[in-house]
Structure formats: C-alpha cells, structure tokens
Protein backbone atom coordinates (compact mmCIF):
# COMPACT_ATOMS: atom_id res chain seq x y z
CA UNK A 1 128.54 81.92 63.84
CA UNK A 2 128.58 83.47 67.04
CA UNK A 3 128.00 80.83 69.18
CA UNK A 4 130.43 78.47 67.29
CA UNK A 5 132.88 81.30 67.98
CA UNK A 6 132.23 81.28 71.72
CA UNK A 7 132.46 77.52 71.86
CA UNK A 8 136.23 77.57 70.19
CA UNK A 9 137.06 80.62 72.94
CA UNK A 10 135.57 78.55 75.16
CA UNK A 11 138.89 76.57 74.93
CA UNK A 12 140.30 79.08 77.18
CA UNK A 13 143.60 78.24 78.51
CA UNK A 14 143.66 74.97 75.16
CA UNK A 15 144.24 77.92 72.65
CA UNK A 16 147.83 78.68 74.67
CA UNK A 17 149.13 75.35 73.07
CA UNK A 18 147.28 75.31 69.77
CA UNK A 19 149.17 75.21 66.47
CA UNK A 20 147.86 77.16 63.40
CA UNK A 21 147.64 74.06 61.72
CA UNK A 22 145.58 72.57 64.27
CA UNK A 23 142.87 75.48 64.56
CA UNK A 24 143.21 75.25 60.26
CA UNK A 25 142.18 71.34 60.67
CA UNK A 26 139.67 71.98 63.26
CA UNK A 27 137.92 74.84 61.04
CA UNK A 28 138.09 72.98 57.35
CA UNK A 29 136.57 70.17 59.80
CA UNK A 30 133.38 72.31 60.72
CA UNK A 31 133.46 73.66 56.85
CA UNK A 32 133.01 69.99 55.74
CA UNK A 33 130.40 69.49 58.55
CA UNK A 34 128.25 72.68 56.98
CA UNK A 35 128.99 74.25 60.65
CA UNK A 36 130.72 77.18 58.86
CA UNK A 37 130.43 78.62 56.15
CA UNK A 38 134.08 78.48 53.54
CA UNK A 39 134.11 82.30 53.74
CA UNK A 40 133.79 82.70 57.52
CA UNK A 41 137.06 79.70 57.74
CA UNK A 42 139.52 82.27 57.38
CA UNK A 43 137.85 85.12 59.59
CA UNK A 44 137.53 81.92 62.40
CA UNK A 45 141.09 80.89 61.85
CA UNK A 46 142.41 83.98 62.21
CA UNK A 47 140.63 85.26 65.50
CA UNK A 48 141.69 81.92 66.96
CA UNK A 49 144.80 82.59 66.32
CA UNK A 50 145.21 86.10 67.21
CA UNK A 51 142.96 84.92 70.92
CA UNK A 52 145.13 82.43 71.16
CA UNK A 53 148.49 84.51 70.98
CA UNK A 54 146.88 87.11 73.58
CA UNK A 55 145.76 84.12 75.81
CA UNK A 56 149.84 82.99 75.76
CA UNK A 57 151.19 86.91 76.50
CA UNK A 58 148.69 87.10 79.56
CA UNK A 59 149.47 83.05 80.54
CA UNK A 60 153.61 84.03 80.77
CA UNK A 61 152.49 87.35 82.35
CA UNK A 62 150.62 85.85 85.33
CA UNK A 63 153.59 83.13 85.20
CA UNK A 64 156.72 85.85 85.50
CA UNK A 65 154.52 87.63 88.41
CA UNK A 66 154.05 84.73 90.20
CA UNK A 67 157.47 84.07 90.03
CA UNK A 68 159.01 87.12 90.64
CA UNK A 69 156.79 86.60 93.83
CA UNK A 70 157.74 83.11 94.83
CA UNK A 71 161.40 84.26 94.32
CA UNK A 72 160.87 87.60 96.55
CA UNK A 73 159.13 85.60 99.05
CA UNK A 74 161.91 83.22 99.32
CA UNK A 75 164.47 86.53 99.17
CA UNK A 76 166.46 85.23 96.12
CA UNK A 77 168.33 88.04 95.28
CA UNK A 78 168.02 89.80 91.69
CA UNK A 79 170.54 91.16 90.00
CA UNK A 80 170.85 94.41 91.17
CA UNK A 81 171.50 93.48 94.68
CA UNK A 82 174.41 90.97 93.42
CA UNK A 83 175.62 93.91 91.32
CA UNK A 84 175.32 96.20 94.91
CA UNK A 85 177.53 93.19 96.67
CA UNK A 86 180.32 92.78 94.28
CA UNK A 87 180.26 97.00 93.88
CA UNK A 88 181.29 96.76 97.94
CA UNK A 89 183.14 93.89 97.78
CA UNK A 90 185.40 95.85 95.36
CA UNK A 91 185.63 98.99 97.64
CA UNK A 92 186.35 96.45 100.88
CA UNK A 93 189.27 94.49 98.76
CA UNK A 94 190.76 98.25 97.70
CA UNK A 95 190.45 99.41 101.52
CA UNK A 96 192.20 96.28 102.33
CA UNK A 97 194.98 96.40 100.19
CA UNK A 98 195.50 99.93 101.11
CA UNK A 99 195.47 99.95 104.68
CA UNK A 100 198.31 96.31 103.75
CA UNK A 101 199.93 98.64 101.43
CA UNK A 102 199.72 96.76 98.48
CA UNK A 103 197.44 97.63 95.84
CA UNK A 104 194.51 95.45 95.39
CA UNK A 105 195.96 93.67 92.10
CA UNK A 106 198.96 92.32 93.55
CA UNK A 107 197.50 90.47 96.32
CA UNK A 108 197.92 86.67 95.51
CA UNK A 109 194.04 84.84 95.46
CA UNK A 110 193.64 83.05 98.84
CA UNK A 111 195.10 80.27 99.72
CA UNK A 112 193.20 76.71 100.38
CA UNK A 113 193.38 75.62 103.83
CA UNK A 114 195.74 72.94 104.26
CA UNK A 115 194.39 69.12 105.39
C-alpha cells in the first residue's frame, strides 16, 4: 500500500489539477486491478485529495510571491502608495485653491488644450 501511495504522490505538481472524480476513477481502477484493496479506496482517495489541495495552497503561494516580486522588481506600485498619492494630491489641490482663493470644490475640472 505504501508504495502505491508514493507512486500516486509521486504525481507531484499532476495532483494541483486533479478532480475528485478523477483520483475516484483512478482508485476503483487499481481496486478492479487487485492493486488495492476496496477498504483502503476510500483512505487512498481521500489522502489524494487532501495532498492534492495542500499541493494547490503551496503552488498559488510560490505563485503570489513570485509575483509580488516580479511586480516590486518592476516598481509597480501597490495600493498603498496610490492611496499615499491621491492623499497629497488632495492636500496640493486644497493648498491651491486656497492660496487662488477659491475653495477646492468650485474650481471648474481642467480644460482640454485647444487644436
């Protein structure tokens, strides 16, 4: 049993995009075969199933790192430093309607320039 076990793990990254029904077929497949026995199936289907849903958390873990890498690498900026930019954009546009004397709501959006 063991070493059929380690041959399905062996799957590694193949468990990621494995259905339930497919490890189910796979398993009632060895059962018919004599490979298994019927009341190891369920045991087999289940640790499959429960590798193969820590094999996807740790697959979209290493993919969001190496994004969030890629992105810092190319300085794309998260949200917090957008949030930072408006937040002084703000302060500028109220500093600049002051020192017009109008107050930052009743300045008319720029105009387009002209052709």
């Amino acid at each position: 049993m063991s070493d059929l076990f380690k041959k399905a793990i062996s799957l590694g990254v193949g468990l990621t995009i494995v259905s339930k029904e497919k490890v189910e077929k796979v398993v009632d497949d060895l059962v018919k075969r004599g490979e298994l026995a019927p009341s190891e199936s369920k045991a087999l289907v289940d640790r499959l199933i429960e590798r193969g849903d820590e094999e996807r958390g740790a697959f979209k873990s290493v993919v969001q790192e190496q994004v969030q890498r890629v992105l810092k690498e190319l300085k794309v900026p998260v949200q917090a430093d957008i949030a930072t930019l408006e937040s002084r954009i703000a302060v500028l546009e109220s500093r600049v309607a002051e020192l017009e004397g109008a107050s930052p709501r009743e300045n008319p959006a720029p105009d387009t320039p002209a052709e």
